[in-house]
C-alpha atoms as a PDB file:
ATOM      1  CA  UNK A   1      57.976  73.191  77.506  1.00  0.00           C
ATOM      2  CA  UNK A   2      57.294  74.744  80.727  1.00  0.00           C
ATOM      3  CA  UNK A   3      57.889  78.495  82.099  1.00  0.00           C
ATOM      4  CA  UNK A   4      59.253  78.050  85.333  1.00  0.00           C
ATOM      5  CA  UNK A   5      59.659  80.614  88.240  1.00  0.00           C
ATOM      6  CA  UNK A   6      61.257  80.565  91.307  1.00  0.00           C
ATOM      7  CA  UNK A   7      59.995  82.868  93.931  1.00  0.00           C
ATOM      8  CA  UNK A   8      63.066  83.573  96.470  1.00  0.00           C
ATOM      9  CA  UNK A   9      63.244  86.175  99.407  1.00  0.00           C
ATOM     10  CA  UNK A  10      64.744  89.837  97.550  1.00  0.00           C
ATOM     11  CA  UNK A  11      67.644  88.918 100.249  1.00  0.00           C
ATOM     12  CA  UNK A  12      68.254  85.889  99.646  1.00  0.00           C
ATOM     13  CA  UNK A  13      71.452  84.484  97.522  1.00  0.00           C
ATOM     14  CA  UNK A  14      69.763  81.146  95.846  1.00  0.00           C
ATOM     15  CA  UNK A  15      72.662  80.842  93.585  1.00  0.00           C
ATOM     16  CA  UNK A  16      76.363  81.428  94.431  1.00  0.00           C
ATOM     17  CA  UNK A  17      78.966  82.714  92.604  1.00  0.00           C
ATOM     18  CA  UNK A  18      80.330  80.662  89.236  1.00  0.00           C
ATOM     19  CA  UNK A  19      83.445  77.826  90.641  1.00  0.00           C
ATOM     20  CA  UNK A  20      86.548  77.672  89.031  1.00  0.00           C
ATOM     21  CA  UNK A  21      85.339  76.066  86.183  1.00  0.00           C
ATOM     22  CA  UNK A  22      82.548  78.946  85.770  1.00  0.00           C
ATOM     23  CA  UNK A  23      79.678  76.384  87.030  1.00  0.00           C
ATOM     24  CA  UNK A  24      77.091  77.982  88.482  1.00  0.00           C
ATOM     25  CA  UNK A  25      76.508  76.312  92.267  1.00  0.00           C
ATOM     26  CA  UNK A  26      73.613  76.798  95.043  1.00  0.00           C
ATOM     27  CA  UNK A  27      73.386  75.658  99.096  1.00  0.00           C
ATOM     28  CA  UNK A  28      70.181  74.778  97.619  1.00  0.00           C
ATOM     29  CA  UNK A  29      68.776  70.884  97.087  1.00  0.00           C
ATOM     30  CA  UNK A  30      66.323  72.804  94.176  1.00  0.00           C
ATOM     31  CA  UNK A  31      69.002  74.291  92.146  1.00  0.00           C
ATOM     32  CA  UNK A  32      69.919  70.601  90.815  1.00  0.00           C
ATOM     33  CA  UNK A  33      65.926  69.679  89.936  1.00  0.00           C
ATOM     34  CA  UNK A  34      66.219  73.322  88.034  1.00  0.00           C
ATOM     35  CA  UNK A  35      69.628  72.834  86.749  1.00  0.00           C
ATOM     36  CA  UNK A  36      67.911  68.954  85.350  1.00  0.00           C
ATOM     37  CA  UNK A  37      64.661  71.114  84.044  1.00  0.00           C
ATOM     38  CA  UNK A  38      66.717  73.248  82.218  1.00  0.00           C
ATOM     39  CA  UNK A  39      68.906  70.417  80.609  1.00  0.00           C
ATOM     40  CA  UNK A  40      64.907  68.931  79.349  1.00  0.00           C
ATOM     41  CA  UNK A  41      64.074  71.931  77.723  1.00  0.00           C
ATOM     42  CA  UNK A  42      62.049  73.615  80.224  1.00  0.00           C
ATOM     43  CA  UNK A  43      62.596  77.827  80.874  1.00  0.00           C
ATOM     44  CA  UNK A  44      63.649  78.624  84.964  1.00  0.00           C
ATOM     45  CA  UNK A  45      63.877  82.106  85.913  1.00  0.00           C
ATOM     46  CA  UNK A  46      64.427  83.146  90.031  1.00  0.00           C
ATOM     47  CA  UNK A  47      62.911  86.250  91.124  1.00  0.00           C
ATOM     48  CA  UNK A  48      64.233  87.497  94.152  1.00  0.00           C
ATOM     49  CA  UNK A  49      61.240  89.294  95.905  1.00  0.00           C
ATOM     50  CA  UNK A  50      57.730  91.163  94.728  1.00  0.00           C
ATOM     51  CA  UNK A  51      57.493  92.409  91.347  1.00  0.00           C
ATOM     52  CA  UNK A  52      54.870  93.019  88.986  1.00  0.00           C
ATOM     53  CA  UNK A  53      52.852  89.724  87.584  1.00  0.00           C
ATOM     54  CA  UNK A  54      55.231  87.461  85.705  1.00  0.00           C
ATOM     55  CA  UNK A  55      53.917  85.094  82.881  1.00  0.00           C
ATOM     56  CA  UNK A  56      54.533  81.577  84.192  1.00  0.00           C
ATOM     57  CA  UNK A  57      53.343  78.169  83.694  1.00  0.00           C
ATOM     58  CA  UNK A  58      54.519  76.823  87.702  1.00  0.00           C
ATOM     59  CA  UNK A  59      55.296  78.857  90.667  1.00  0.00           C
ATOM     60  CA  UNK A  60      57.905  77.393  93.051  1.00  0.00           C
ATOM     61  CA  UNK A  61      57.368  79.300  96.471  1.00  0.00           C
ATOM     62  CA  UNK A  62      61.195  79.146  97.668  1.00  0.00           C
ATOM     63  CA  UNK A  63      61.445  81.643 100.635  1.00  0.00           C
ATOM     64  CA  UNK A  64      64.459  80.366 102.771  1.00  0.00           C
ATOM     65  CA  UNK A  65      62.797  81.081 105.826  1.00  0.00           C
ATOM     66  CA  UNK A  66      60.735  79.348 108.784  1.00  0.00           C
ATOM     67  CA  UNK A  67      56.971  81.174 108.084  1.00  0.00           C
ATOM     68  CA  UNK A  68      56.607  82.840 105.146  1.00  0.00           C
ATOM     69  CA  UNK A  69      55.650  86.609 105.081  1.00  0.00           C
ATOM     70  CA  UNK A  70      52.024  86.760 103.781  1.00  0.00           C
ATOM     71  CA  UNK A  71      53.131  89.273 101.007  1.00  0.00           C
ATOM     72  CA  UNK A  72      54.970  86.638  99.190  1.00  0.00           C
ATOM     73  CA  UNK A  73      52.650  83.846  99.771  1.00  0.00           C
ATOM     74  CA  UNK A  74      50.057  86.412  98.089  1.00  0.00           C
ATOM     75  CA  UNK A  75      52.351  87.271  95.148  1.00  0.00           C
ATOM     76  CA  UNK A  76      52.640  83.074  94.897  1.00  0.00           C
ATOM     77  CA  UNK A  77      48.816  82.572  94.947  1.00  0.00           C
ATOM     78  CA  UNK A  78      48.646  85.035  91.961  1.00  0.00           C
ATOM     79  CA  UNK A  79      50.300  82.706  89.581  1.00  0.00           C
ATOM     80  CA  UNK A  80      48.115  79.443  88.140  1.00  0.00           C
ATOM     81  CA  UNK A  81      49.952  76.927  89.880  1.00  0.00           C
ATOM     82  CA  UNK A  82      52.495  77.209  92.894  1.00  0.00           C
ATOM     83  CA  UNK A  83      54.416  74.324  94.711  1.00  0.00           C
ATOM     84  CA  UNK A  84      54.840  74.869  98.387  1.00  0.00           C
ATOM     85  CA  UNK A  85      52.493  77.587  99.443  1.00  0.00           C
ATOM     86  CA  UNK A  86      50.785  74.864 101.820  1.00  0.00           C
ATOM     87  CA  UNK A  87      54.200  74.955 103.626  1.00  0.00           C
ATOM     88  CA  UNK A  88      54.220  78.688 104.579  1.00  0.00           C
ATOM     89  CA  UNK A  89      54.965  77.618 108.312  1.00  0.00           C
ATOM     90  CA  UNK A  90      57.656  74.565 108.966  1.00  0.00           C
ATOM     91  CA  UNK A  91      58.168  76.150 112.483  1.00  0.00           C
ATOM     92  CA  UNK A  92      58.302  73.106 115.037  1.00  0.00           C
ATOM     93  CA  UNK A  93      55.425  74.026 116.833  1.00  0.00           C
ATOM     94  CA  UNK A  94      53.352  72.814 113.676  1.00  0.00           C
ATOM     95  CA  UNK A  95      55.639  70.394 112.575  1.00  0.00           C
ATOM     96  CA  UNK A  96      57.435  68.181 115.061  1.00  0.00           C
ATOM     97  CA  UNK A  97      55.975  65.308 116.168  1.00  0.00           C
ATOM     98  CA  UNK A  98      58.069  64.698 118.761  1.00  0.00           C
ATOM     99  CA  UNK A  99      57.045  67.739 120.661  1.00  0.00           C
ATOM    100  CA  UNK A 100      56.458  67.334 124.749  1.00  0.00           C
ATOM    101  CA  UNK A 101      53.224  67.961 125.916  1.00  0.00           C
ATOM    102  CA  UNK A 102      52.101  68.449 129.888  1.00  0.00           C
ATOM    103  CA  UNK A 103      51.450  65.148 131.308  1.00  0.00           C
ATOM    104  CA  UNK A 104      52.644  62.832 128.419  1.00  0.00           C
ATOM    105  CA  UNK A 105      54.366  60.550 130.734  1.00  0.00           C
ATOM    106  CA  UNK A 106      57.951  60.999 128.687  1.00  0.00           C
ATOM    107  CA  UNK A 107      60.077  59.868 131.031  1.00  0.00           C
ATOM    108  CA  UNK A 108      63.213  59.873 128.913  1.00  0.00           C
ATOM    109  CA  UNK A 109      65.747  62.741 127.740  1.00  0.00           C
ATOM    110  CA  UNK A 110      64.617  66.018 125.969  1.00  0.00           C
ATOM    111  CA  UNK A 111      66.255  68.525 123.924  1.00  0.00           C
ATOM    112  CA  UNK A 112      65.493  72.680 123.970  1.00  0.00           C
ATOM    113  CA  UNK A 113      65.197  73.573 120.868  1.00  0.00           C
ATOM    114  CA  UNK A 114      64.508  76.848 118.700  1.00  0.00           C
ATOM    115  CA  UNK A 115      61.233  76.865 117.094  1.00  0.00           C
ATOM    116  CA  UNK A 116      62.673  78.050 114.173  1.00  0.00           C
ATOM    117  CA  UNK A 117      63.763  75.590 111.561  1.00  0.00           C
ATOM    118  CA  UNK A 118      67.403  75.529 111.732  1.00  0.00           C
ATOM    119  CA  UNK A 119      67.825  77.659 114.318  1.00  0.00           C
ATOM    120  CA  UNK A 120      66.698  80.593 112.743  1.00  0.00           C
ATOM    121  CA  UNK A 121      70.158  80.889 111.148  1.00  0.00           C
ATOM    122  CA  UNK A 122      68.186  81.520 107.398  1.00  0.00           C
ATOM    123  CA  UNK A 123      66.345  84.428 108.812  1.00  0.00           C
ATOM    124  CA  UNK A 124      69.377  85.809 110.568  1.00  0.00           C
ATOM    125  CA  UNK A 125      70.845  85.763 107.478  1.00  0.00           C
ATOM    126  CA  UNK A 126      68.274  87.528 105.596  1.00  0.00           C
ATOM    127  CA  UNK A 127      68.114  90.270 108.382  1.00  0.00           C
ATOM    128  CA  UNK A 128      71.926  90.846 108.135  1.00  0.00           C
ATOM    129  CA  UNK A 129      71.301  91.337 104.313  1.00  0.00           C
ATOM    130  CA  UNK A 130      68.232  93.601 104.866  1.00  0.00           C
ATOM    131  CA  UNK A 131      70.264  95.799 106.967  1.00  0.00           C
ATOM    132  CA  UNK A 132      73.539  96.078 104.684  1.00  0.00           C
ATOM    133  CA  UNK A 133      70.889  96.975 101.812  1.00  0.00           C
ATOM    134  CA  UNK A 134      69.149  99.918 104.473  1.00  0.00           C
ATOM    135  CA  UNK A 135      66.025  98.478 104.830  1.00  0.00           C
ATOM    136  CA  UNK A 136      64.701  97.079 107.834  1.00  0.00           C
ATOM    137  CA  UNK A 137      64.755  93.494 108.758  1.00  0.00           C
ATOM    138  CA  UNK A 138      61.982  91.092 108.119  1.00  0.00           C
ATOM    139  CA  UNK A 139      61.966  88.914 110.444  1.00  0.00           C
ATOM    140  CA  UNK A 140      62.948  91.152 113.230  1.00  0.00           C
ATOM    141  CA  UNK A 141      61.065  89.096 115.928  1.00  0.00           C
ATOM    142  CA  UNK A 142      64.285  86.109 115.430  1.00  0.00           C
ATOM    143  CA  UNK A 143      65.999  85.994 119.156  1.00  0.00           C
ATOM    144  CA  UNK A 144      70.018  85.424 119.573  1.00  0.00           C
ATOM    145  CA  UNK A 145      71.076  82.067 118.415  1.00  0.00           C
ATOM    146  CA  UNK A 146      71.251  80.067 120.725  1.00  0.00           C
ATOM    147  CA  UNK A 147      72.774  76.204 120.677  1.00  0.00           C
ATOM    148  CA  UNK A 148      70.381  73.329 121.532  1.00  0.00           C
ATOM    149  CA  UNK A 149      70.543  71.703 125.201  1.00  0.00           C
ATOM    150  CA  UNK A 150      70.060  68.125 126.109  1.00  0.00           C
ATOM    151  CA  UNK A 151      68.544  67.175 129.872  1.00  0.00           C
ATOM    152  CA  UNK A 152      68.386  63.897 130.527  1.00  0.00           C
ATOM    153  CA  UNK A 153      64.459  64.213 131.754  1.00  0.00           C
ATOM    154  CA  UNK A 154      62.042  67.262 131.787  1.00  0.00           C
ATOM    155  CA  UNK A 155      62.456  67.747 135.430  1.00  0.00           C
ATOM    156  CA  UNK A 156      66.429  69.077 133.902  1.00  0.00           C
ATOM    157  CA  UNK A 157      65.219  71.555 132.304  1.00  0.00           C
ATOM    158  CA  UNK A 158      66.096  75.605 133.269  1.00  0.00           C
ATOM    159  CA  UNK A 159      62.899  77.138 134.811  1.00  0.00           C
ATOM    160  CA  UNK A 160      61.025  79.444 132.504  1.00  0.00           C
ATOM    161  CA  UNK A 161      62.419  77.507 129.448  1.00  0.00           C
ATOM    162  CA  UNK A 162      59.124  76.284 128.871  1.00  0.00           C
ATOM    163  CA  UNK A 163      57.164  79.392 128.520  1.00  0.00           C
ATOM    164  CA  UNK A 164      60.042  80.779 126.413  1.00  0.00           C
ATOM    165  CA  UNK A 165      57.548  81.116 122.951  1.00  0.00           C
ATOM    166  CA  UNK A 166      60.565  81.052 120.723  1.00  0.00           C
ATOM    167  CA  UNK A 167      61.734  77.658 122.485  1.00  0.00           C
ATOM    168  CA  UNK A 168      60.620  74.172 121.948  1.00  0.00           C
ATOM    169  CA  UNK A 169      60.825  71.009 124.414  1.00  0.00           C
ATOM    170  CA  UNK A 170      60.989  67.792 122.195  1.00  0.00           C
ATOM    171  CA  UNK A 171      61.776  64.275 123.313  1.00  0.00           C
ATOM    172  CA  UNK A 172      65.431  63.335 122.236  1.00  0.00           C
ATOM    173  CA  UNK A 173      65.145  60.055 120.374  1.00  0.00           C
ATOM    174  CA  UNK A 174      68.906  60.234 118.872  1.00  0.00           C
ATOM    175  CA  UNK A 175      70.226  57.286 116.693  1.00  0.00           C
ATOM    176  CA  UNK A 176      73.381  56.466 118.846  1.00  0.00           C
ATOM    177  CA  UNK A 177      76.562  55.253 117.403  1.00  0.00           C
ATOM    178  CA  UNK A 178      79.735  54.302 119.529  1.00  0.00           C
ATOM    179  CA  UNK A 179      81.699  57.512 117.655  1.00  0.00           C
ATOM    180  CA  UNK A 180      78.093  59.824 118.564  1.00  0.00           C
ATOM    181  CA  UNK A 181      74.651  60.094 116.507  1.00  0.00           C
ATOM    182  CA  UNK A 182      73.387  59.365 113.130  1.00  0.00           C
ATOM    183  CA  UNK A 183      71.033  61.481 111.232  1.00  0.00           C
ATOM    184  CA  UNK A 184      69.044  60.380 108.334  1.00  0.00           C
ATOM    185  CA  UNK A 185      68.214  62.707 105.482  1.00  0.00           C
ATOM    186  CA  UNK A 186      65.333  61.362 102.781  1.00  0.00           C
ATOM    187  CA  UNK A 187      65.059  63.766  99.423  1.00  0.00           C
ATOM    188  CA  UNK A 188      62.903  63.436  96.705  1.00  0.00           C
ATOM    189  CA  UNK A 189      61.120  64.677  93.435  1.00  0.00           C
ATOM    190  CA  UNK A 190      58.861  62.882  91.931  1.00  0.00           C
ATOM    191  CA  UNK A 191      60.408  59.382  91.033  1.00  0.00           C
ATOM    192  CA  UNK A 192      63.849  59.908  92.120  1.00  0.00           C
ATOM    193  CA  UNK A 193      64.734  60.054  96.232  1.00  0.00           C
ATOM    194  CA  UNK A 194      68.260  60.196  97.936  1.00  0.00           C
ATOM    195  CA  UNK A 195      68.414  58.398 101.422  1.00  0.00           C
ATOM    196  CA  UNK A 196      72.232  59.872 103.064  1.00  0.00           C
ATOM    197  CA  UNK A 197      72.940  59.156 106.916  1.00  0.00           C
ATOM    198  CA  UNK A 198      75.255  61.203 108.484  1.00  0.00           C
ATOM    199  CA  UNK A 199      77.297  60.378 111.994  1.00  0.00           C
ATOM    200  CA  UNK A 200      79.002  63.474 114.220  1.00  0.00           C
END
């Protein structure tokens, strides 16, 4: 059977505290796929932050954050195989494709967005922890939350929004319903995928 690690940030919380009935529980989709390793056989250990080389068959890079500081994704590289080190940077400036570009004829609505995935609220999060531990924050670059405008064209939009580097323009393609919008969530592992589609 395989030794499995999971590399988390030293601030981060990937598993809760135990429920009622003493269950361990995560906010996390991979604490499920580990909880389903375990139940085959297979060893899962989470390190929260750098330590000293740990024997290990896979490496799951797990860093609840938007880019990934290099020391970890170093520390990651050093074991034999590691999942998601290719996605050190899920920041919407390399991901989005719906992203508007000067002169792309979009005529339609747009939404300002942070380019932080999920509004930077993971590395807010982090920071907060950092400080109530008295170190400094990692990612102390994060700006204010802020919440995500709609404009019904570019032309809308503030002035100086679009040289704000920690905002994005995107076109707003929502998935109306007559109550508000839908969105669509796709999961998967291997084999197995979850499709849920959620309305607000």
């Amino acid at each position: 059977m395989a030794r499995i690690i999971v590399i988390t940030h030293e601030h981060d919380r990937f598993m809760g505290n135990r429920s009622l009935l003493l269950r361990r529980k995560s906010r996390y989709l991979l604490f499920d796929i580990l909880e389903d390793l375990k139940r085959r056989g297979h060893s899962v250990r989470i390190q929260p932050g750098l330590t000293g080389q740990i024997s290990a068959d896979v490496a799951v890079l797990h860093v609840d954050a938007t880019m990934t500081p290099a020391d970890y994704l170093d520390y990651a590289r050093s074991f034999p195989f590691c999942l998601n080190v290719g996605a050190a940077d899920i920041s919407k400036r390399r991901i989005s494709g719906a992203l508007l570009a000067e002169g792309d004829g979009w005529l339609g609505p747009v939404i300002v967005k942070s380019n932080l995935n999920n509004q930077g609220i993971p590395e807010t999060r982090l920071n907060r922890r950092s400080r109530r531990a008295g170190q400094p924050a990692p990612f102390a670059h994060v700006p204010a939350l802020s919440a995500y405008e709609v404009y019904q064209s570019r032309d809308d939009i503030p002035d100086g929004v679009s040289e704000q580097h920690d905002l994005v323009v995107e076109k707003f393609i929502p998935e109306k319903e007559p109550d508000g919008f839908a969105v669509r969530f796709w999961v998967f592992c291997g084999e197995r995928e979850r499709c849920t589609r959620y309305v607000s």
